[in-house]
Protein backbone atom coordinates (compact mmCIF):
# COMPACT_ATOMS: atom_id res chain seq x y z
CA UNK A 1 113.35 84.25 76.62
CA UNK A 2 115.55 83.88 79.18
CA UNK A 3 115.93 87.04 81.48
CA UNK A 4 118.13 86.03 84.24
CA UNK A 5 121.51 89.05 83.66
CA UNK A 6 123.61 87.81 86.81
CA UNK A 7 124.13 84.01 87.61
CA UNK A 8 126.26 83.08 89.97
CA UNK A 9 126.55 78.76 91.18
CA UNK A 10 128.20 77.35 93.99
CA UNK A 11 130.86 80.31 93.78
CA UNK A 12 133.48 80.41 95.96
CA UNK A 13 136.25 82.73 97.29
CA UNK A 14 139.48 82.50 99.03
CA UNK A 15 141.99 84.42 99.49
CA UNK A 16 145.45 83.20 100.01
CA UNK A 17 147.11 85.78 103.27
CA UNK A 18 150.33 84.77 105.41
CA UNK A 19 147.88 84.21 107.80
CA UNK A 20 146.20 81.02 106.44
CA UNK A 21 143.85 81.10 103.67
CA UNK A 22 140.01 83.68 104.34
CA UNK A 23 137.42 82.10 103.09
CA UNK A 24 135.59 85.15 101.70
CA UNK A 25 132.62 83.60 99.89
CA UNK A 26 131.06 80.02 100.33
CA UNK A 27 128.69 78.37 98.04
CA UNK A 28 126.98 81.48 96.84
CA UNK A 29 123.67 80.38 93.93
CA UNK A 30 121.98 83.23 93.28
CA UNK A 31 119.98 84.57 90.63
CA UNK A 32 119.33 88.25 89.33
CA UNK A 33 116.42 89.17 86.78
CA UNK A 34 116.33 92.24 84.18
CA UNK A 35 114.77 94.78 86.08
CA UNK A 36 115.49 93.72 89.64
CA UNK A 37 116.79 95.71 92.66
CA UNK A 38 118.35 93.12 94.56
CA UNK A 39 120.03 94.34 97.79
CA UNK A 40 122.69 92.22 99.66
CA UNK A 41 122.98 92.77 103.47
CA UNK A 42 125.09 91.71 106.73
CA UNK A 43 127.49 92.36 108.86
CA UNK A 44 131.12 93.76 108.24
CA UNK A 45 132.84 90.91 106.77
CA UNK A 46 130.64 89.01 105.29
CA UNK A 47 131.78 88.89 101.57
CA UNK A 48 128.67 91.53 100.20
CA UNK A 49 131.14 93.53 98.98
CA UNK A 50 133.26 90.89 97.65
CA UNK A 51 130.49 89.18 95.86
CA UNK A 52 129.54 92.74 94.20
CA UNK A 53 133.57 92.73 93.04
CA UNK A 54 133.33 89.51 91.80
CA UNK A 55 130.27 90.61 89.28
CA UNK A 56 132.43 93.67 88.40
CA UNK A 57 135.46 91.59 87.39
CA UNK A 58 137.49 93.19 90.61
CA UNK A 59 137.79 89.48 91.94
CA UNK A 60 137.89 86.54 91.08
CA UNK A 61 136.18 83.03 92.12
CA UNK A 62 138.08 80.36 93.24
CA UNK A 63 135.30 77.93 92.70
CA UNK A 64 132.00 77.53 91.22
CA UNK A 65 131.31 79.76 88.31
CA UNK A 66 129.46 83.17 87.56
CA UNK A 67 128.13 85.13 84.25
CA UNK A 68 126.62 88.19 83.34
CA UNK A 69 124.99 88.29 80.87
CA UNK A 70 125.54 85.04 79.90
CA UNK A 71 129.04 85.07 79.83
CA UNK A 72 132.01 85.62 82.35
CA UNK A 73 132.21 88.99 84.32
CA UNK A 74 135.67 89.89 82.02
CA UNK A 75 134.02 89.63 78.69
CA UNK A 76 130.38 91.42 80.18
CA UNK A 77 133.48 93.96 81.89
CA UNK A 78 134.98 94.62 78.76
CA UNK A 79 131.15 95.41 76.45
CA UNK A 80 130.76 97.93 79.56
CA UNK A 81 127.76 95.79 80.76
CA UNK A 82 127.97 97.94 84.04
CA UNK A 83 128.51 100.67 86.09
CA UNK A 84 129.77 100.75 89.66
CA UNK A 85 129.72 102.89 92.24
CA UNK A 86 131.76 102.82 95.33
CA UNK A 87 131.24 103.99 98.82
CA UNK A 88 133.32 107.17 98.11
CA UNK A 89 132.36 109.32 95.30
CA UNK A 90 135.73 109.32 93.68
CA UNK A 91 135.91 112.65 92.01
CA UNK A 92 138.65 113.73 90.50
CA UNK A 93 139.16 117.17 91.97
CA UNK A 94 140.82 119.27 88.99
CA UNK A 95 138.26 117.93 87.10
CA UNK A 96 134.58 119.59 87.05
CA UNK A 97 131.36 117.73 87.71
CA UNK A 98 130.43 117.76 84.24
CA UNK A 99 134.37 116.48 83.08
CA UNK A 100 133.81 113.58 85.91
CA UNK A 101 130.74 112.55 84.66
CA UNK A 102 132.18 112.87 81.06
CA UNK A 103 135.27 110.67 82.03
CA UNK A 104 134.18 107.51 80.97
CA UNK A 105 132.97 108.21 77.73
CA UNK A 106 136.54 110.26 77.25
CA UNK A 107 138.06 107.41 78.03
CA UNK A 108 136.05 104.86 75.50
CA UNK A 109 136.55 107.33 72.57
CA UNK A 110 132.92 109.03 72.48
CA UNK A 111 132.41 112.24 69.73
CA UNK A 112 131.97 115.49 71.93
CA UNK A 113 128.97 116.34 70.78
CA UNK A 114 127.92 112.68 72.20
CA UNK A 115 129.19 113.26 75.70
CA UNK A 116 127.70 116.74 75.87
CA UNK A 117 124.54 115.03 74.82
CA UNK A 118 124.47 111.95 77.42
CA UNK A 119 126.07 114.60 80.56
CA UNK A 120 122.64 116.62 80.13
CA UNK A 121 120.63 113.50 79.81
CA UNK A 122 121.96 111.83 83.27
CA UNK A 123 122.14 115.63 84.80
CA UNK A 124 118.57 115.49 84.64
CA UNK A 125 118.11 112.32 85.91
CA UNK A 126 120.24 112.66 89.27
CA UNK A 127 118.91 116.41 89.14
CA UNK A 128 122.26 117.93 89.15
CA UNK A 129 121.53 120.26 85.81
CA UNK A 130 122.96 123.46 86.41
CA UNK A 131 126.18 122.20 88.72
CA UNK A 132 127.80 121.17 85.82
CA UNK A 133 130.29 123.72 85.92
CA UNK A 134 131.12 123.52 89.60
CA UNK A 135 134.19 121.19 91.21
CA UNK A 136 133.51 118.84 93.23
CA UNK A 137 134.63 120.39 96.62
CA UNK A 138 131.71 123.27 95.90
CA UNK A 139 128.73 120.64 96.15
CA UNK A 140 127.73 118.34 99.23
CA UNK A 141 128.72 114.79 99.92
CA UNK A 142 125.12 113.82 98.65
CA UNK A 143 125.82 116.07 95.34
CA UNK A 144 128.95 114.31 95.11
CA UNK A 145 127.60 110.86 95.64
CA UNK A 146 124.87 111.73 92.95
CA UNK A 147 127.23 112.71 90.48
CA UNK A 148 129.13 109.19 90.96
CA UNK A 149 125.76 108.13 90.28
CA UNK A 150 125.52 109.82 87.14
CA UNK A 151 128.81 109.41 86.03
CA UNK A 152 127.94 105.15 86.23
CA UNK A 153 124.97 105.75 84.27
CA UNK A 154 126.93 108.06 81.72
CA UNK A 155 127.36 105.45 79.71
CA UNK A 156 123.92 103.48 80.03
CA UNK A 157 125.12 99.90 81.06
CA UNK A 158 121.87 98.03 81.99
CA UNK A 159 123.25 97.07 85.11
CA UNK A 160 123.82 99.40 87.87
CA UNK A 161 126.24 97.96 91.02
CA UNK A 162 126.18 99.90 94.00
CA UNK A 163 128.72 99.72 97.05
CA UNK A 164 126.96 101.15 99.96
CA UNK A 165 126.76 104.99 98.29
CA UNK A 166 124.80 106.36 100.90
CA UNK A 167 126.47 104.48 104.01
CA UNK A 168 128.43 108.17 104.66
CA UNK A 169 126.15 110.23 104.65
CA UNK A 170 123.51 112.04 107.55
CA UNK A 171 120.08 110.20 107.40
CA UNK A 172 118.16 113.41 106.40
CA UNK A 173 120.30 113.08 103.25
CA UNK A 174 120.13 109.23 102.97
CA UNK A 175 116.38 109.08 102.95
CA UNK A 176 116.37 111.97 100.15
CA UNK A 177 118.65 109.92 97.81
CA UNK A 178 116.80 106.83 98.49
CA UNK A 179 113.82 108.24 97.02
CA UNK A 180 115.54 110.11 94.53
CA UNK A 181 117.25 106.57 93.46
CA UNK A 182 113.93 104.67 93.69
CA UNK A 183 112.49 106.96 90.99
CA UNK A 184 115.82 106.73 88.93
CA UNK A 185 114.97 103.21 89.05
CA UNK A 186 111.72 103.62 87.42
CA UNK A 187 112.77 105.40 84.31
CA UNK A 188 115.45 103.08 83.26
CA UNK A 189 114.42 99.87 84.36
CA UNK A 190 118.55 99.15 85.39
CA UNK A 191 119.12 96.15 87.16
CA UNK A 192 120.85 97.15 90.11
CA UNK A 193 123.19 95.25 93.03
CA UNK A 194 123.01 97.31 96.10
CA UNK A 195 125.43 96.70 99.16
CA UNK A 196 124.33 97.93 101.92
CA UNK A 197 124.49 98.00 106.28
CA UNK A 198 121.15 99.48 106.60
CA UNK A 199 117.96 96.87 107.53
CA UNK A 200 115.25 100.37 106.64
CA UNK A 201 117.87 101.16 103.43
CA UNK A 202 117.30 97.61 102.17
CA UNK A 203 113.71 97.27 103.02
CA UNK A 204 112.79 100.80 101.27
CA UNK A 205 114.57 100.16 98.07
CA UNK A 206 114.65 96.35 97.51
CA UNK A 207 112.17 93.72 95.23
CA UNK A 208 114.22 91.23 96.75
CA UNK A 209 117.16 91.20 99.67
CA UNK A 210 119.76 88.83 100.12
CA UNK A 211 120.81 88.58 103.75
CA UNK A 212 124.49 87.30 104.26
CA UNK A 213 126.53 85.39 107.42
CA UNK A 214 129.81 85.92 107.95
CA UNK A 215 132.81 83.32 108.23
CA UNK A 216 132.64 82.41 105.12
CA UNK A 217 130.30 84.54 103.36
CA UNK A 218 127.09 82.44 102.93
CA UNK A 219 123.63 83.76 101.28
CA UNK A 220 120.94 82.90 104.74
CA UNK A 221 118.08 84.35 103.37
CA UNK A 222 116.53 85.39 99.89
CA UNK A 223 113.29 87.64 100.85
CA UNK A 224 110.88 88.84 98.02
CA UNK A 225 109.18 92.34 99.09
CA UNK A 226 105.76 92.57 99.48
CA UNK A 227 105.66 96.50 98.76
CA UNK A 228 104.04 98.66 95.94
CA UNK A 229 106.50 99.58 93.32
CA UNK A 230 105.42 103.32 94.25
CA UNK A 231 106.95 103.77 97.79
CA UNK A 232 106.44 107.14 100.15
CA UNK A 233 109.09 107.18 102.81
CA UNK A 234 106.43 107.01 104.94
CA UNK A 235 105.52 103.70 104.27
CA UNK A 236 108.33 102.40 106.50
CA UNK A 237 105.92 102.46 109.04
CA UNK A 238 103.67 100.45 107.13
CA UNK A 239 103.37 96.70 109.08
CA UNK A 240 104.02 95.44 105.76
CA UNK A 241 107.69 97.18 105.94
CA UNK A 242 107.97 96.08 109.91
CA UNK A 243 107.49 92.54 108.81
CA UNK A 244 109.71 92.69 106.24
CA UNK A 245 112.56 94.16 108.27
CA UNK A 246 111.74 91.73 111.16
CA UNK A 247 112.32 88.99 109.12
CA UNK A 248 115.71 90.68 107.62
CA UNK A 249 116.48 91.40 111.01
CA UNK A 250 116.25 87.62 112.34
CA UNK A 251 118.38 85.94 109.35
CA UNK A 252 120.55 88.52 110.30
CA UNK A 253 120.51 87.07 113.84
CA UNK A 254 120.46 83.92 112.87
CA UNK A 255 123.48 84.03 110.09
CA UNK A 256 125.64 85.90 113.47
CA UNK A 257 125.09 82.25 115.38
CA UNK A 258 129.03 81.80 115.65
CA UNK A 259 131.55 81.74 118.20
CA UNK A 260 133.80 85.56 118.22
């Protein structure tokens, strides 16, 4: 059986500007597993977010080729393979937290008594039950980003594609949602595409982290974690999390070797 959900070979990405074409993405091969947390880090500019795009059918390659599930990122867009969330929450501010989360399935023709059922079932699991009722300027901008979370998962695509949600917020907040997202990872077993700036962010969360160069986009680095599926914030003081993040930390380095 044949578990790989995203595939992407020799893809490539350029945009046409009246500047001269960007090459955005070069030569990306990568390959994501059922079940994986795969987090893609660099510096600004170095296609992470474009490559997360081009998964979610916001894009599209100019070369090479890509699928999801087997086949192209329109058709796995279109059987609602995913959900995506962006850097900003993106609530709809007329709308309550429990009518954002609902949105979607409004939107792909869900019974009521469905949507009522799946909004308390992905409450629960970003722990918002009881702010269902509120709007979204009454809760914080970790509330917020949590219902954007739910509101992805509202649905229950198996894959999860994540924009740098946290990258906003105060670190006190950050670290909370990292754990909280770590054990939202356990009980549903998404695969999830993370995007983020953070080395620690990366580390914490990932099984495996794809470090990125800029000018054109390339993939430098593929690194497998070493860590325990169960992970304490505290183990980021672990030496197994140093050497982890030192080696992040040097393909980083190493993928910024390029004249400004």
């Amino acid at each position: 059986m044949n578990d790989t959900v995203i595939k992407a070979d020799g893809l490539s990405l350029t945009f046409e500007t009246n500047d001269g074409p960007v090459h955005a993405l070069k030569n990306i091969s990568l390959e994501i597993k059922k079940g994986e947390f795969v987090s893609f880090i660099g510096p600004s500019g170095c296609g992470k977010t474009t490559f997360l795009r081009v998964m979610a059918d916001l894009e599209r390659p100019t070369a090479g080729s890509i699928t999801i599930n087997g086949v192209t990122p329109e058709a796995a867009r279109m059987a609602r393979a995913y959900g995506y969330v962006f850097q900003a929450a993106g609530l709809y501010p007329w709308r309550t937290i429990g009518g954002n989360i609902r949105l979607p399935l409004e939107i792909m023709g869900y019974a009521r008594s469905e949507q009522m059922q799946r909004l308390q079932h992905v409450l629960e699991l970003v722990d918002l039950v009881g702010f269902e009722r509120k709007f979204p300027w009454q809760l914080s901008g970790g509330m917020q980003q949590r219902a954007s979370i739910a509101r992805a998962l509202a649905f229950d695509a198996d894959i999860l594609l994540m924009d740098e949600p946290f990258g906003a917020l105060d670190e006190i907040v950050r670290d909370h949602l990292n754990e909280q997202l770590l054990k939202l990872w356990a009980k549903t077993n998404k695969t999830i595409g993370f995007v983020t700036h953070s080395i620690p962010e990366a580390v914490y969360l990932s099984t495996r982290i794809v470090v990125m160069s800029p000018r054109p986009g390339r993939i430098t680095d593929v690194i497998e974690s070493s860590l325990p599926a169960e992970r304490p914030l505290d183990i980021r003081d672990s030496p197994e999390f140093l050497e982890i993040a030192h080696r992040v930390r040097d393909g980083l380095r190493a993928g910024h070797a390029y004249d400004d």
